[in-house]
C-alpha atoms as a PDB file:
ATOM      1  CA  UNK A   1      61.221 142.329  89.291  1.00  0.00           C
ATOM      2  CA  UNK A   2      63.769 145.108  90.245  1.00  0.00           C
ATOM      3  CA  UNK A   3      66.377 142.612  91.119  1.00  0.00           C
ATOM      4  CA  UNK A   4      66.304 140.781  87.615  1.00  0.00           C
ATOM      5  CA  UNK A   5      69.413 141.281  85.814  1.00  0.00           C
ATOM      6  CA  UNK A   6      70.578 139.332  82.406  1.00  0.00           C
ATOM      7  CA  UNK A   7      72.863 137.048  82.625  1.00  0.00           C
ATOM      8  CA  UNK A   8      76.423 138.035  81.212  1.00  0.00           C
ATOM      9  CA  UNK A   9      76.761 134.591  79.954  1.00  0.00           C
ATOM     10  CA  UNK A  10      75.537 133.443  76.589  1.00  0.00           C
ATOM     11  CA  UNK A  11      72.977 130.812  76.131  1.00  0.00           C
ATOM     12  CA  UNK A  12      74.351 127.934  73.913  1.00  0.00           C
ATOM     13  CA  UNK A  13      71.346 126.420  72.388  1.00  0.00           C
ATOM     14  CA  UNK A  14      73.313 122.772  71.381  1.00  0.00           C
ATOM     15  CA  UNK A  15      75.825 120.555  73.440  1.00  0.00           C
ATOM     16  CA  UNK A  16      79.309 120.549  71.675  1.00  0.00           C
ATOM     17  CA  UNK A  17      80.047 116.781  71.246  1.00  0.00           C
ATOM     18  CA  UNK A  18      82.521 115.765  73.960  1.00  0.00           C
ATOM     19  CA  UNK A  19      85.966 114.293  72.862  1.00  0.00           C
ATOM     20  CA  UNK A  20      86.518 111.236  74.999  1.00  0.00           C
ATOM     21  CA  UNK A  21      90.120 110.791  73.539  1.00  0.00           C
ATOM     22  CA  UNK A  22      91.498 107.298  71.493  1.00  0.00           C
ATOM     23  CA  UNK A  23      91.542 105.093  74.528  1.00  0.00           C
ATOM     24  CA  UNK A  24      88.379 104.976  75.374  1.00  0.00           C
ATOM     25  CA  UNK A  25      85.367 102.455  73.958  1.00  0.00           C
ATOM     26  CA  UNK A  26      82.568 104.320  73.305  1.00  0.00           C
ATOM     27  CA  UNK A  27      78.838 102.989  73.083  1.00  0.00           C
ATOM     28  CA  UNK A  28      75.420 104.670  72.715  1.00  0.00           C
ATOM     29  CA  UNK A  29      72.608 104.375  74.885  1.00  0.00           C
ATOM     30  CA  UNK A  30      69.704 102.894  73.069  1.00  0.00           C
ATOM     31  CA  UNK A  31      65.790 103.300  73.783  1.00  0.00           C
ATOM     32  CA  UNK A  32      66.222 100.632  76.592  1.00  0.00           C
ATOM     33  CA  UNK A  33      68.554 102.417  78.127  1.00  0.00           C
ATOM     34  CA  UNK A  34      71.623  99.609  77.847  1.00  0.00           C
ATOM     35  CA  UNK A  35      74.416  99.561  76.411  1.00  0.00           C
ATOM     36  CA  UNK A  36      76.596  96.347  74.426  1.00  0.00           C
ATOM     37  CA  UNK A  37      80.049  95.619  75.768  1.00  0.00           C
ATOM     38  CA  UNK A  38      82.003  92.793  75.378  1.00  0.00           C
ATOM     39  CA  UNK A  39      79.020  90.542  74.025  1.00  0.00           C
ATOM     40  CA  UNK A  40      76.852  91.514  76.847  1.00  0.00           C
ATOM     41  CA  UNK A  41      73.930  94.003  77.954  1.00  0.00           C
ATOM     42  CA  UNK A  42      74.610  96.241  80.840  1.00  0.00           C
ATOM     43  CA  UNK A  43      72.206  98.933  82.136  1.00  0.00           C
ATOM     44  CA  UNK A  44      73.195 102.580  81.594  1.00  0.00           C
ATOM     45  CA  UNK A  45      70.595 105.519  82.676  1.00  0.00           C
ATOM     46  CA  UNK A  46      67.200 106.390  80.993  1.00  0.00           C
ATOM     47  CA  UNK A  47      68.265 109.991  81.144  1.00  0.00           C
ATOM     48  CA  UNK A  48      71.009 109.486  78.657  1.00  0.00           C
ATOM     49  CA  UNK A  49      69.261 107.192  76.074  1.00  0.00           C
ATOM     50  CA  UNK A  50      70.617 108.644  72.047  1.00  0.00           C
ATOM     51  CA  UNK A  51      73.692 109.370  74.515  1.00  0.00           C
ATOM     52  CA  UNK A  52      77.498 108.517  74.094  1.00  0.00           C
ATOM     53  CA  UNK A  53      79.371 107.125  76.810  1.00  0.00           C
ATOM     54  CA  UNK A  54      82.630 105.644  77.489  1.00  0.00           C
ATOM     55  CA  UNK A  55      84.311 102.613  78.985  1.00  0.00           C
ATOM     56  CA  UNK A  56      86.835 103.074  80.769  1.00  0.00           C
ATOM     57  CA  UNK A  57      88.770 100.554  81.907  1.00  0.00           C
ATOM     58  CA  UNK A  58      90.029 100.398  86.374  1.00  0.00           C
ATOM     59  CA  UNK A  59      92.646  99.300  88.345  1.00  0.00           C
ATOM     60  CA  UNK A  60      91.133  95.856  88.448  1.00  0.00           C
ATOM     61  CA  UNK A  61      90.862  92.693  85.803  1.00  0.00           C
ATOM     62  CA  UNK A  62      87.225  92.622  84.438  1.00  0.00           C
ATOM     63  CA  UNK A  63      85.982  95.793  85.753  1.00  0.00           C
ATOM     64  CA  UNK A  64      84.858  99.052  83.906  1.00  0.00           C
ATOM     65  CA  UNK A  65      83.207 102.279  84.586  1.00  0.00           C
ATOM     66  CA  UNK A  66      80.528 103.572  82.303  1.00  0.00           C
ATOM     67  CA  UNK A  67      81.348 107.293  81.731  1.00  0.00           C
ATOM     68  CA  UNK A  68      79.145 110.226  80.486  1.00  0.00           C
ATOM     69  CA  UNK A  69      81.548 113.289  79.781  1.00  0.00           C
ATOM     70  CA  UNK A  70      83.549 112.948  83.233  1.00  0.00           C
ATOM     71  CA  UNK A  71      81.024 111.707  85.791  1.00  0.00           C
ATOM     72  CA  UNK A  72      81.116 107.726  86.503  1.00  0.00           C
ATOM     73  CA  UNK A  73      77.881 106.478  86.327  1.00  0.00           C
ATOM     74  CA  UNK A  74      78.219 103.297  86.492  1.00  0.00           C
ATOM     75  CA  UNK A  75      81.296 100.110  87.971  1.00  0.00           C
ATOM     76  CA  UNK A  76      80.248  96.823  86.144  1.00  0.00           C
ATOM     77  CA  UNK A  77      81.953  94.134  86.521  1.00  0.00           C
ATOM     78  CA  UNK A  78      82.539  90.737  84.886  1.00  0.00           C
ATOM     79  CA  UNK A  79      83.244  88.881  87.619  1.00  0.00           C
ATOM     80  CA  UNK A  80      80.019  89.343  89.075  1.00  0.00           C
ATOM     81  CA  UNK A  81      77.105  88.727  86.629  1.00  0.00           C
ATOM     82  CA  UNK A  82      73.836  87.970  87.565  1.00  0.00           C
END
């Protein structure tokens, strides 16, 4: 207990909405945890379900990455659907 100290930071109860700029698609994460792009259902995360994400576009014809904030979370690509 005597090496408790508050912490000089304050606590910020809600998430500010994160700006993912114009170029970006964004999509929400529903219940099932997918998201729609381009007529088709890909698989985000359960932990971001009611979640924005973004999708950004790569170096490469037909591939994306899913983006939440600025962590990749996921490559899909159309070239290889199963």
């Amino acid at each position: 207990a005597d090496r408790y100290r508050p912490s000089r930071r304050t606590f910020t109860p809600t998430v500010e909405p994160f700006n993912y700029g114009p170029d970006l698609v964004i999509r929400s994460v529903d219940a099932a945890a997918n998201i729609s792009f381009q007529n088709r259902r890909w698989k985000a995360s359960k932990a971001l379900v009611g979640k924005h994400v973004a999708i950004r576009p790569t170096d490469h014809d037909g591939v994306f990455d899913i983006v939440f904030r600025h962590v990749t979370i996921k490559t899909i690509n159309f070239h290889q659907i199963g």
